[in-house]
N, C-alpha and C. Protein backbone atom coordinates (compact mmCIF):
# COMPACT_ATOMS: atom_id res chain seq x y z
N UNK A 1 -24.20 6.43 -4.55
CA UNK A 1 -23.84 5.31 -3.71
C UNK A 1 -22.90 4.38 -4.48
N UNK A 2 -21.37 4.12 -3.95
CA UNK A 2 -21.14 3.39 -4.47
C UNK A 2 -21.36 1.52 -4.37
N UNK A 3 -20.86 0.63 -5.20
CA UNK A 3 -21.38 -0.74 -5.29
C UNK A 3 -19.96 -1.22 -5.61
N UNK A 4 -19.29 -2.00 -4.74
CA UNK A 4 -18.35 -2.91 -5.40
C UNK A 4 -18.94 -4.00 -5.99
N UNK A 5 -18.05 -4.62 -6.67
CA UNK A 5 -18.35 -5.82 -7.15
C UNK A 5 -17.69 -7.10 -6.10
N UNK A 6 -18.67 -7.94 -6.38
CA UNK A 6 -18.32 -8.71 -5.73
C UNK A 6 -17.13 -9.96 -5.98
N UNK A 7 -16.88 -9.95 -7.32
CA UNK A 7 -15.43 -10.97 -7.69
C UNK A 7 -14.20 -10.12 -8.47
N UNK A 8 -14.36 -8.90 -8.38
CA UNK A 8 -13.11 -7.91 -8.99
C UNK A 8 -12.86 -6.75 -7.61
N UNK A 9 -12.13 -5.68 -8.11
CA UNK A 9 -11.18 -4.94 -7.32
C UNK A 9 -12.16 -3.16 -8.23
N UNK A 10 -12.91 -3.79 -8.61
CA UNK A 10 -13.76 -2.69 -9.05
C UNK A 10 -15.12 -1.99 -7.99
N UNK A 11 -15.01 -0.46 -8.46
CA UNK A 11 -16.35 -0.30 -7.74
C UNK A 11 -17.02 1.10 -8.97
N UNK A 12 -17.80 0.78 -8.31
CA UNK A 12 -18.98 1.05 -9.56
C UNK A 12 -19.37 2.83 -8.70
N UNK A 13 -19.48 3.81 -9.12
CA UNK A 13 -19.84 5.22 -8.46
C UNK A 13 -21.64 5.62 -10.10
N UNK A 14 -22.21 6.38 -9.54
CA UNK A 14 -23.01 6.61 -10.45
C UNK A 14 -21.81 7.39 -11.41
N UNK A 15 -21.24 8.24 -10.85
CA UNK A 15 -20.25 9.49 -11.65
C UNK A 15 -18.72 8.54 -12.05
N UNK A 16 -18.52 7.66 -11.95
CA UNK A 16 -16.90 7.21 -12.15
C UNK A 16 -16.97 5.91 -11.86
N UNK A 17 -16.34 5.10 -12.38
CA UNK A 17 -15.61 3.95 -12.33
C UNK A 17 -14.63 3.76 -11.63
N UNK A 18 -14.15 3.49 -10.38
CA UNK A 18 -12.84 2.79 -10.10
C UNK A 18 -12.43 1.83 -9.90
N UNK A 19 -11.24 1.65 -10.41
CA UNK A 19 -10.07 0.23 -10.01
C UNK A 19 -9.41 0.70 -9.00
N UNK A 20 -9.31 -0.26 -7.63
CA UNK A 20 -8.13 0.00 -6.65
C UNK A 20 -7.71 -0.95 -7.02
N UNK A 21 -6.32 -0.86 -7.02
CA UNK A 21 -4.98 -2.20 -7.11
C UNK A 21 -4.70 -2.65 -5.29
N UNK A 22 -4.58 -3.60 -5.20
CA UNK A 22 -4.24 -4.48 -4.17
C UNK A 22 -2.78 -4.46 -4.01
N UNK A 23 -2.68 -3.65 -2.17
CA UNK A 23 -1.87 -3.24 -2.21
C UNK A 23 -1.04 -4.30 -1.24
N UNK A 24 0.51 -4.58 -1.51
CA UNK A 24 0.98 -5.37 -0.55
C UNK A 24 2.40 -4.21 0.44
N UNK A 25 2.41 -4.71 1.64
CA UNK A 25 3.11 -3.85 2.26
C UNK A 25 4.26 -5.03 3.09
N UNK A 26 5.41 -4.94 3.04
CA UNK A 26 6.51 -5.74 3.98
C UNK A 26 6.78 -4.93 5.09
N UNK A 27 5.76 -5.59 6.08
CA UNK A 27 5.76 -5.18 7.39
C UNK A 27 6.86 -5.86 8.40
N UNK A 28 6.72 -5.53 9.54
CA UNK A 28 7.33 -6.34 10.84
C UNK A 28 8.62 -5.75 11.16
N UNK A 29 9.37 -4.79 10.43
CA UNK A 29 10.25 -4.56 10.67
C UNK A 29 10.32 -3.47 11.83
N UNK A 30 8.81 -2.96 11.72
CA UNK A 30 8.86 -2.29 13.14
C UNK A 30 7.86 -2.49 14.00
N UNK A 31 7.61 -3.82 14.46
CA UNK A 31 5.71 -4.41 14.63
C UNK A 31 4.78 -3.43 14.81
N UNK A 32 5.03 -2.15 15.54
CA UNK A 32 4.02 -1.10 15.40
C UNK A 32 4.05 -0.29 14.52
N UNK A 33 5.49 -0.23 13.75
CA UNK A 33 5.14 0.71 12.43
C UNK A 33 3.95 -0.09 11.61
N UNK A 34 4.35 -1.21 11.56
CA UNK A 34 3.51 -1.72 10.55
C UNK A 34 1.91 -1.59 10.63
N UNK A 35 1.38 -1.56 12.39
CA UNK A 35 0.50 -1.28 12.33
C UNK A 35 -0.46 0.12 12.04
N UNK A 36 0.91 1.06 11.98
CA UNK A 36 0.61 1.92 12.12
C UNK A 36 0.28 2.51 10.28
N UNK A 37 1.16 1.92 9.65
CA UNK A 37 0.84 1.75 8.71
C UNK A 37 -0.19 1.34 7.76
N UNK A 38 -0.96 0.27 8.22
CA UNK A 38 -2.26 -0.23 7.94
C UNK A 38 -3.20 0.92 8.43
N UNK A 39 -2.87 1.21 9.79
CA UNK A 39 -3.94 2.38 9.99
C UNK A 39 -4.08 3.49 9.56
N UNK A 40 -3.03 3.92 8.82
CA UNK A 40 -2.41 5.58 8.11
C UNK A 40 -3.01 4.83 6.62
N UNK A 41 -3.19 4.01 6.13
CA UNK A 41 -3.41 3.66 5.13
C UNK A 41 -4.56 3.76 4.87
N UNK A 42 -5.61 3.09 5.65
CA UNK A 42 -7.06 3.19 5.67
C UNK A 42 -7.74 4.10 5.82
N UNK A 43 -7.08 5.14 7.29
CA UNK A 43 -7.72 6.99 7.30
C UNK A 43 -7.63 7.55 6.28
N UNK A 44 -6.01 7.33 5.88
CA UNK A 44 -5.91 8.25 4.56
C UNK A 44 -7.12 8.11 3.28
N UNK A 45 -7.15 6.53 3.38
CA UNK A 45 -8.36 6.47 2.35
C UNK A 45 -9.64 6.63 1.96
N UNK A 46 -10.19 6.45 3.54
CA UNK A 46 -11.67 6.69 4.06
C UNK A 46 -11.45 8.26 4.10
N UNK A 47 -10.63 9.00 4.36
CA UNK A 47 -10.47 11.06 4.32
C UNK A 47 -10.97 11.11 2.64
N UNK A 48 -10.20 10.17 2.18
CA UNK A 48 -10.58 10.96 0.47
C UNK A 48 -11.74 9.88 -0.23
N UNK A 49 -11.65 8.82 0.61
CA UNK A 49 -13.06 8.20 -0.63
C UNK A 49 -13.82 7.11 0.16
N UNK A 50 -14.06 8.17 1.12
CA UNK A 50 -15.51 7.19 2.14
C UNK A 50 -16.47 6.20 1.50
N UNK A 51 -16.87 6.71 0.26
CA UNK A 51 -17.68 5.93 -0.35
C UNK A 51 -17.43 4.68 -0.82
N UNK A 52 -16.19 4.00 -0.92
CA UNK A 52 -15.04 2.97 -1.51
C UNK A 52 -15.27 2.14 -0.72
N UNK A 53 -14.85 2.36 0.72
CA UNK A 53 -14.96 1.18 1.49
C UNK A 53 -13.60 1.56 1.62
N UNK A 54 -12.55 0.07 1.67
CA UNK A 54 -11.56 0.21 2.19
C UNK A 54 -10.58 -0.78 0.84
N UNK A 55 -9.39 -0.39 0.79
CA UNK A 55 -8.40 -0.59 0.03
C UNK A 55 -8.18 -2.62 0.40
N UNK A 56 -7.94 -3.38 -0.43
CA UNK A 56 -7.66 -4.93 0.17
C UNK A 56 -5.43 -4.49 0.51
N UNK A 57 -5.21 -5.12 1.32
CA UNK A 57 -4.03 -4.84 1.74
C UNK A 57 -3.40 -6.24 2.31
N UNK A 58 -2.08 -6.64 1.18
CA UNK A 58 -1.50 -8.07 2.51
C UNK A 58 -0.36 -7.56 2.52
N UNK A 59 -0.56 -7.88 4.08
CA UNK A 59 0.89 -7.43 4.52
C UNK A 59 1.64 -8.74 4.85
N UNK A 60 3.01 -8.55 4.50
CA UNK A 60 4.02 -9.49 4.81
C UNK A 60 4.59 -8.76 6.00
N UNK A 61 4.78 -9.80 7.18
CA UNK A 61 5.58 -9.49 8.73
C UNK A 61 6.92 -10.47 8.29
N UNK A 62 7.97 -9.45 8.34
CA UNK A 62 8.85 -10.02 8.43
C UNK A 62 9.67 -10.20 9.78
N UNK A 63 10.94 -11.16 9.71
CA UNK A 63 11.51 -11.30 10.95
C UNK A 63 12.52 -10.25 10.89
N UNK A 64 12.30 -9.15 12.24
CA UNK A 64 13.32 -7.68 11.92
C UNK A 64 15.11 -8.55 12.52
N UNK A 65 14.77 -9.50 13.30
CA UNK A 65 16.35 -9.92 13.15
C UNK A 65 17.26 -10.32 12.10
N UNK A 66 16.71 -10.74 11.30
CA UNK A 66 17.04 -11.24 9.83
C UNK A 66 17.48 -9.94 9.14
N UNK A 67 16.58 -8.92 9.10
CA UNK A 67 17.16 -8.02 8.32
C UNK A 67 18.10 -7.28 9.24
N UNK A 68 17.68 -6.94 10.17
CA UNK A 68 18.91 -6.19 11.30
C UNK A 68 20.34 -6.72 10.83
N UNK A 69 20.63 -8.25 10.80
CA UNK A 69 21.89 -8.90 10.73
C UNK A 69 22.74 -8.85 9.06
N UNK A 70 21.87 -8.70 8.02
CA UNK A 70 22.05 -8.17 6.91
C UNK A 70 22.81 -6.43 7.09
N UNK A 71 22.07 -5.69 7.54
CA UNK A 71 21.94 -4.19 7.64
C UNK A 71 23.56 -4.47 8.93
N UNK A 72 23.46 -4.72 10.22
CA UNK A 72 24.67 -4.53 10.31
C UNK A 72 26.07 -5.39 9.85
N UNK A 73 25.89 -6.15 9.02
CA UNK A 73 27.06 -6.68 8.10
C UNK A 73 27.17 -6.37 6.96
N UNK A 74 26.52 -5.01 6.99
CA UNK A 74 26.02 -4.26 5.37
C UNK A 74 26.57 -5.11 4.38
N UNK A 75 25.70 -6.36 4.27
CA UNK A 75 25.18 -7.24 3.23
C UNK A 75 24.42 -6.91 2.33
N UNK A 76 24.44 -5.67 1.66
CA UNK A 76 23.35 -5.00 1.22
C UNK A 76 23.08 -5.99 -0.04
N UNK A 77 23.56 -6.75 -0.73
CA UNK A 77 23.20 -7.85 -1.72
C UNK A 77 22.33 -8.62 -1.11
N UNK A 78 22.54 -9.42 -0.25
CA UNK A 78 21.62 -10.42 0.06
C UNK A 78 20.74 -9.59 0.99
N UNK A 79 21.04 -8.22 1.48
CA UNK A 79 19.55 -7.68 2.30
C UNK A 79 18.81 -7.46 0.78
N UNK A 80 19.30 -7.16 -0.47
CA UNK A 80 18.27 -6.93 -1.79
C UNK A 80 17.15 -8.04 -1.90
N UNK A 81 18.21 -9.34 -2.08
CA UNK A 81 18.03 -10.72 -2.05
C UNK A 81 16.92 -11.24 -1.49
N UNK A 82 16.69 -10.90 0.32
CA UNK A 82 15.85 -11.32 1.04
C UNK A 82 14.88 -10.42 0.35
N UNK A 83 14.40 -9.15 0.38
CA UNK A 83 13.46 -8.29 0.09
C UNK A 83 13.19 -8.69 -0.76
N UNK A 84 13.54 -9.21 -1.84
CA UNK A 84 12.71 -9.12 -3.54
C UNK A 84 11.77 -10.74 -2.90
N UNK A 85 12.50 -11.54 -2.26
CA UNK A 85 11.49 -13.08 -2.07
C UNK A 85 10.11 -12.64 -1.18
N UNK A 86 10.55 -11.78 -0.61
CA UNK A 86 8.88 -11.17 0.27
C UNK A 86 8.23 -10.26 -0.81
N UNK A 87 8.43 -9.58 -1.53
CA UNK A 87 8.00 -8.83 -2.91
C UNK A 87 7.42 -9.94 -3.41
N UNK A 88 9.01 -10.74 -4.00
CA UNK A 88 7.87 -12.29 -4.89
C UNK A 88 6.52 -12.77 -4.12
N UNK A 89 6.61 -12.93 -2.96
CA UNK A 89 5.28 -13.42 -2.26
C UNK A 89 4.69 -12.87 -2.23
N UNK A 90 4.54 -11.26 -1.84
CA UNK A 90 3.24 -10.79 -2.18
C UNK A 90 2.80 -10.52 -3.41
N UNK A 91 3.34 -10.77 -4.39
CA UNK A 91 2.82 -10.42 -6.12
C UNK A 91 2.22 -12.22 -5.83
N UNK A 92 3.08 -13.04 -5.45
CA UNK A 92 2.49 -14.27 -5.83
C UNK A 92 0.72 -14.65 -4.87
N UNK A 93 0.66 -13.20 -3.61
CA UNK A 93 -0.71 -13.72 -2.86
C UNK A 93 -1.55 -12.45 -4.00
N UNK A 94 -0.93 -11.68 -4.90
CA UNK A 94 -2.46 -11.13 -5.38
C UNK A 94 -1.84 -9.50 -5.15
N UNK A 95 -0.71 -9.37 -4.72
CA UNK A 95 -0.51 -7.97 -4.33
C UNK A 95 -0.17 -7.51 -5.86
N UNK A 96 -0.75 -6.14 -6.19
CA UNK A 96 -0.60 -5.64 -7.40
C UNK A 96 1.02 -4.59 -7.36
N UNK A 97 0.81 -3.96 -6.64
CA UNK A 97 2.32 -3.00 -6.11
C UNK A 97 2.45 -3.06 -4.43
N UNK A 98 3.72 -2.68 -4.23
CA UNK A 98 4.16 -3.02 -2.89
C UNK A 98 5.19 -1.85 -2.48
N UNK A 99 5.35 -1.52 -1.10
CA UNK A 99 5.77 -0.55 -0.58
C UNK A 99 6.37 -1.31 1.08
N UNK A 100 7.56 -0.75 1.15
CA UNK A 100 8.55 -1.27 2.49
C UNK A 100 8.20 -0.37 3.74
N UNK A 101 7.54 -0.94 4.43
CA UNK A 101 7.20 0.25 5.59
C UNK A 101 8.25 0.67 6.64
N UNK A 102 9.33 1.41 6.10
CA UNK A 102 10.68 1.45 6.98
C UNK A 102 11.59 2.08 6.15
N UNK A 103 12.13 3.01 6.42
CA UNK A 103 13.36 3.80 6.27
C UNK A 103 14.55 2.90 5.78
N UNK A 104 14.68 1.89 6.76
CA UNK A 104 16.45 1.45 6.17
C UNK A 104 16.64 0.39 5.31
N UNK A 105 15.72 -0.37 4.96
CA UNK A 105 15.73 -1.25 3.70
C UNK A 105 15.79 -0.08 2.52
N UNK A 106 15.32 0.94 2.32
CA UNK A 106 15.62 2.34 1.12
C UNK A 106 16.54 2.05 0.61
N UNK A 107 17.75 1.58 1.20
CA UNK A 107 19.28 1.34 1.14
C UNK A 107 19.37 0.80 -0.27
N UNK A 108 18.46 0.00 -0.12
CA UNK A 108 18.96 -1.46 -1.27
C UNK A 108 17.39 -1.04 -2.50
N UNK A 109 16.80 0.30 -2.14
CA UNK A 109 15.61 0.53 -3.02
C UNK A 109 15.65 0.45 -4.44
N UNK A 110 16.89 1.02 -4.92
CA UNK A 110 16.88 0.98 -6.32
C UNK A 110 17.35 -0.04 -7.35
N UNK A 111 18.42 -1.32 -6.20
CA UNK A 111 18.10 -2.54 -6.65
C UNK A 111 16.70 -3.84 -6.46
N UNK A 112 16.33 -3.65 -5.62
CA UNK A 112 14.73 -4.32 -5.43
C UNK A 112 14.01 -3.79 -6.71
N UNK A 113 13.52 -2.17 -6.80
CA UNK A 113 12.67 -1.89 -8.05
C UNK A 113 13.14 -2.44 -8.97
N UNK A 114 14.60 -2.89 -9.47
CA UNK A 114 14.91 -2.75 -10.70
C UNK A 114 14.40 -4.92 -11.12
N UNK A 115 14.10 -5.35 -9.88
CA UNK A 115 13.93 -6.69 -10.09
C UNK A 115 12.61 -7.41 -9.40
N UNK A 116 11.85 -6.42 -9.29
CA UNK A 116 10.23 -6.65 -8.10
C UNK A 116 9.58 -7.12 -9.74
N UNK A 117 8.47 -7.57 -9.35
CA UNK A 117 7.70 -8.35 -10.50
C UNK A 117 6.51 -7.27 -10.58
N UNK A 118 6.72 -6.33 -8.99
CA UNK A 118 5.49 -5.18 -8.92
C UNK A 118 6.06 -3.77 -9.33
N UNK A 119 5.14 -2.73 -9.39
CA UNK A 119 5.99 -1.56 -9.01
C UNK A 119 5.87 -1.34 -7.23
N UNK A 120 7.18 -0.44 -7.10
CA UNK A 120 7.42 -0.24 -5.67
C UNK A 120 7.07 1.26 -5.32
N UNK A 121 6.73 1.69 -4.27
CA UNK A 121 6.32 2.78 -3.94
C UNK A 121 7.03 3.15 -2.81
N UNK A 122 8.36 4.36 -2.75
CA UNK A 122 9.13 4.74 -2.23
C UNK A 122 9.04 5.70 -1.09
N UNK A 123 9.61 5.57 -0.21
CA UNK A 123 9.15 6.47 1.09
C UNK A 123 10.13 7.72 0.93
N UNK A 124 11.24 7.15 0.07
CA UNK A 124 12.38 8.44 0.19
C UNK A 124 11.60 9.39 -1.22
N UNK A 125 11.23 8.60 -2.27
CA UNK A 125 10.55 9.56 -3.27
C UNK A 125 9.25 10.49 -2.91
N UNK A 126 8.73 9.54 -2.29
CA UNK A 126 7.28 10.47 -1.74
C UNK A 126 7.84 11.55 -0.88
N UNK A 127 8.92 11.26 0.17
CA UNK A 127 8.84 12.63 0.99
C UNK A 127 9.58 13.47 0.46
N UNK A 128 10.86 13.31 -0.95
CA UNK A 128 11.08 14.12 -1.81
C UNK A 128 10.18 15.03 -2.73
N UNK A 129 9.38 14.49 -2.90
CA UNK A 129 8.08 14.70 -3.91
C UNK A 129 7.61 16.17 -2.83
N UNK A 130 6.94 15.38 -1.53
CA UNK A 130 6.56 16.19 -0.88
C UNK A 130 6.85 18.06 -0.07
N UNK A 131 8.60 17.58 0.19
CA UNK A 131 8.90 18.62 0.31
C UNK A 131 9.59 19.25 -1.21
N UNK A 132 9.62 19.20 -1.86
CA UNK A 132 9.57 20.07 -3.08
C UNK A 132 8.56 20.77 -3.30
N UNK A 133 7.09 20.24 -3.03
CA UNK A 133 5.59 21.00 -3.00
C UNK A 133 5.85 22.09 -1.99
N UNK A 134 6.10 21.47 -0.93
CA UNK A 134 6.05 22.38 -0.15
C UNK A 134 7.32 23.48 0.31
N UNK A 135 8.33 23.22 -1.13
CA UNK A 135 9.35 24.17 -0.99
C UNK A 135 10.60 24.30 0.25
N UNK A 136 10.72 23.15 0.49
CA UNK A 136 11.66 22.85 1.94
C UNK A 136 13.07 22.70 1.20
N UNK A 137 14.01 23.01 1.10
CA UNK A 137 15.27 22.79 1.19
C UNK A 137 15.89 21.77 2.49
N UNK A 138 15.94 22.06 3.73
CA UNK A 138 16.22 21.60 4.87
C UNK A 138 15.28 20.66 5.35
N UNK A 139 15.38 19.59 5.71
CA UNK A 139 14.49 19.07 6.25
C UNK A 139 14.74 17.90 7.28
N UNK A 140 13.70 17.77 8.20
CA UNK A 140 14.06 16.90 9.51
C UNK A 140 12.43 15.96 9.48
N UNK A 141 13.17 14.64 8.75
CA UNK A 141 12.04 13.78 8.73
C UNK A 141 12.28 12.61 10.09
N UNK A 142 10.79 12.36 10.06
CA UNK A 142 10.90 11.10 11.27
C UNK A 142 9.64 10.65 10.78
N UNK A 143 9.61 9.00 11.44
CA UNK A 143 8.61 8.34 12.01
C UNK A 143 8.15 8.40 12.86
N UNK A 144 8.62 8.94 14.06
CA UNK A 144 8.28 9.22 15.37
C UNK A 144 7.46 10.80 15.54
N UNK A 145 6.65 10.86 15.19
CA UNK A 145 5.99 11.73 15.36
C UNK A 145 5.36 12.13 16.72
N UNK A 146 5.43 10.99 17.97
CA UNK A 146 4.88 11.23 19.01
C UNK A 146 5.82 11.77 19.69
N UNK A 147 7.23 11.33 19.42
CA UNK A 147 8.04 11.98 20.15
C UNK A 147 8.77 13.17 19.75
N UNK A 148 9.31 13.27 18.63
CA UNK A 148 9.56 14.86 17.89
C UNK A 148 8.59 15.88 17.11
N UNK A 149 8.47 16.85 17.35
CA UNK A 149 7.01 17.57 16.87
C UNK A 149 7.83 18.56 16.03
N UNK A 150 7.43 19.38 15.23
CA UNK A 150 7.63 20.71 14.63
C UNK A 150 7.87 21.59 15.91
N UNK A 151 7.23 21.66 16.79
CA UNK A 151 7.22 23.19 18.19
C UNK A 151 8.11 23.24 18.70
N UNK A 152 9.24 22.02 18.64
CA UNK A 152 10.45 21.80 19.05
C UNK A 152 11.49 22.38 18.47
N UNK A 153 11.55 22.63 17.56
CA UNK A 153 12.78 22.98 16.47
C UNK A 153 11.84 23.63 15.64
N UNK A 154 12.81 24.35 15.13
CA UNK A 154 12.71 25.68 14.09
C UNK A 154 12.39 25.03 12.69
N UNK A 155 13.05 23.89 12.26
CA UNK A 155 12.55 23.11 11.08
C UNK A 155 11.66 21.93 10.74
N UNK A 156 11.19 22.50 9.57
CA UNK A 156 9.73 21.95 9.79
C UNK A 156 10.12 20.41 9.51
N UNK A 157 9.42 19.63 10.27
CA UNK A 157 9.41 17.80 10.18
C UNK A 157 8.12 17.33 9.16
N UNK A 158 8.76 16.17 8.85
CA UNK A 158 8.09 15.39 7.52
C UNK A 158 7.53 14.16 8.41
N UNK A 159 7.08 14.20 8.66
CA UNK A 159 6.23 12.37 8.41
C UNK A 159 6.28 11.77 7.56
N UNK A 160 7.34 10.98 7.54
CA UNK A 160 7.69 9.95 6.41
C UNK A 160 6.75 9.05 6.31
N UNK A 161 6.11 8.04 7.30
CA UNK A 161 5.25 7.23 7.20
C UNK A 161 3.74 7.92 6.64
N UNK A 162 3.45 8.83 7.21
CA UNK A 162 1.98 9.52 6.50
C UNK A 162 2.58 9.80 5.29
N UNK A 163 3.55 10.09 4.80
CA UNK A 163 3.69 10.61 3.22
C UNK A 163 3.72 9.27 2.69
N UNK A 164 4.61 8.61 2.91
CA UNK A 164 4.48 7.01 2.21
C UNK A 164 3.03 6.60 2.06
N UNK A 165 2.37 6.91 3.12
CA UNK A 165 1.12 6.02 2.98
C UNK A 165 0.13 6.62 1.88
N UNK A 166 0.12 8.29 1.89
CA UNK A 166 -1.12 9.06 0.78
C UNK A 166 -0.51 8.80 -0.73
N UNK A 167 1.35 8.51 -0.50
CA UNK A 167 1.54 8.06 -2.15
C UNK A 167 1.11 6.06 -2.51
N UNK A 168 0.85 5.77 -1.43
CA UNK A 168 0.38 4.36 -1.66
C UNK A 168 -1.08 4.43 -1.63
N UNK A 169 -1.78 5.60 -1.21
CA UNK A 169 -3.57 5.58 -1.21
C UNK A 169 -3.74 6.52 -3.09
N UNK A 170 -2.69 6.84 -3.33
CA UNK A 170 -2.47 7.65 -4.90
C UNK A 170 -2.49 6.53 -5.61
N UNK A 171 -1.07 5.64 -5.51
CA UNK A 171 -0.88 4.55 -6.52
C UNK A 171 -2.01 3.87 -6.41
N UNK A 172 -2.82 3.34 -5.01
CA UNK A 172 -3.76 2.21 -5.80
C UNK A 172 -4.76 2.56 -6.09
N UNK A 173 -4.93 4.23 -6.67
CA UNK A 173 -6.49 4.37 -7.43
C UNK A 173 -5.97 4.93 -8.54
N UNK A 174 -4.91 4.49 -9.12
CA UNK A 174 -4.32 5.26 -10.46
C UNK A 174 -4.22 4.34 -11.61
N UNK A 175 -4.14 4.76 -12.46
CA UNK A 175 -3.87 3.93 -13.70
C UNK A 175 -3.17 3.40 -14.05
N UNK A 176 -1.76 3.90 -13.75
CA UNK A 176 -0.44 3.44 -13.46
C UNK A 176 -0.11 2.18 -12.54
């Protein structure tokens, strides 16, 4: 049986010790991705460690017009700009690492990591990661999983958002 503690991010197993890190996520950019995200986050976690309970998670909702107007005046500096001050806020509410729930902020991914106060957890690395496991050369990723399926087309589809989310249920029980 496990026992959290009640003033740390620890939980106590008879067989193991774990630390989950507190995870922050910059939501809103797709109001239901985001939720959907919280919820891909928590299955994923309760599938592999029922006994845990549940991961602490703050999400930042951002305003998607703000970034929309960045993205089409490919401002990609100040779209960096805006992203790292919602990063700063969630390191400043307690978030240990943080992850962008959305495809097109990626754009500006490798300047944000290089200046986040957290580490960042990448949706384009995870589903790279992923189809290399699984040996894909070609690939047809989406978020939309309700509306494009694999039975449709001959090549196999990625769920970017479920892959993002099991490398963010990885990072916050890791050591790293």
């Amino acid at each position: 049986m496990a026992h959290r503690s009640q003033f740390t991010n620890q939980i106590s197993r008879p067989d193991a010790e774990i630390k989950m890190k507190i995870i922050g996520i910059i939501g809103g950019i797709g109001p239901e991705s985001t939720g959907d995200y919280y919820k891909a986050i928590i299955s994923a976690f309760n599938s592999r460690y029922a006994e845990l309970a549940y991961p602490e998670i703050i999400v930042y909702s951002v305003n998607l017009n703000e970034l929309l107007r960045f993205v089409e005046a490919k401002r990609w500096p100040a779209l960096a700009d805006w992203l790292l001050e919602k990063i700063f806020a969630l390191h400043r509410a307690g978030a240990q690492f943080a992850a962008v729930a959305s495809n097109t902020p990626h754009i500006v991914f490798e300047e944000i990591k290089a200046k986040s106060p957290v580490p960042l957890v990448s949706i384009v690395e995870a589903t790279c990661l992923k189809a290399q496991e699984m040996g894909l050369k070609i690939l047809g990723c989406t978020e939309l999983p309700l509306i494009l399926t694999e039975s449709q087309y001959d090549t196999p589809f990625l769920n970017t958002s479920e892959i993002h989310c099991e490398s963010i249920i990885s990072y916050c029980i890791s050591n790293g």
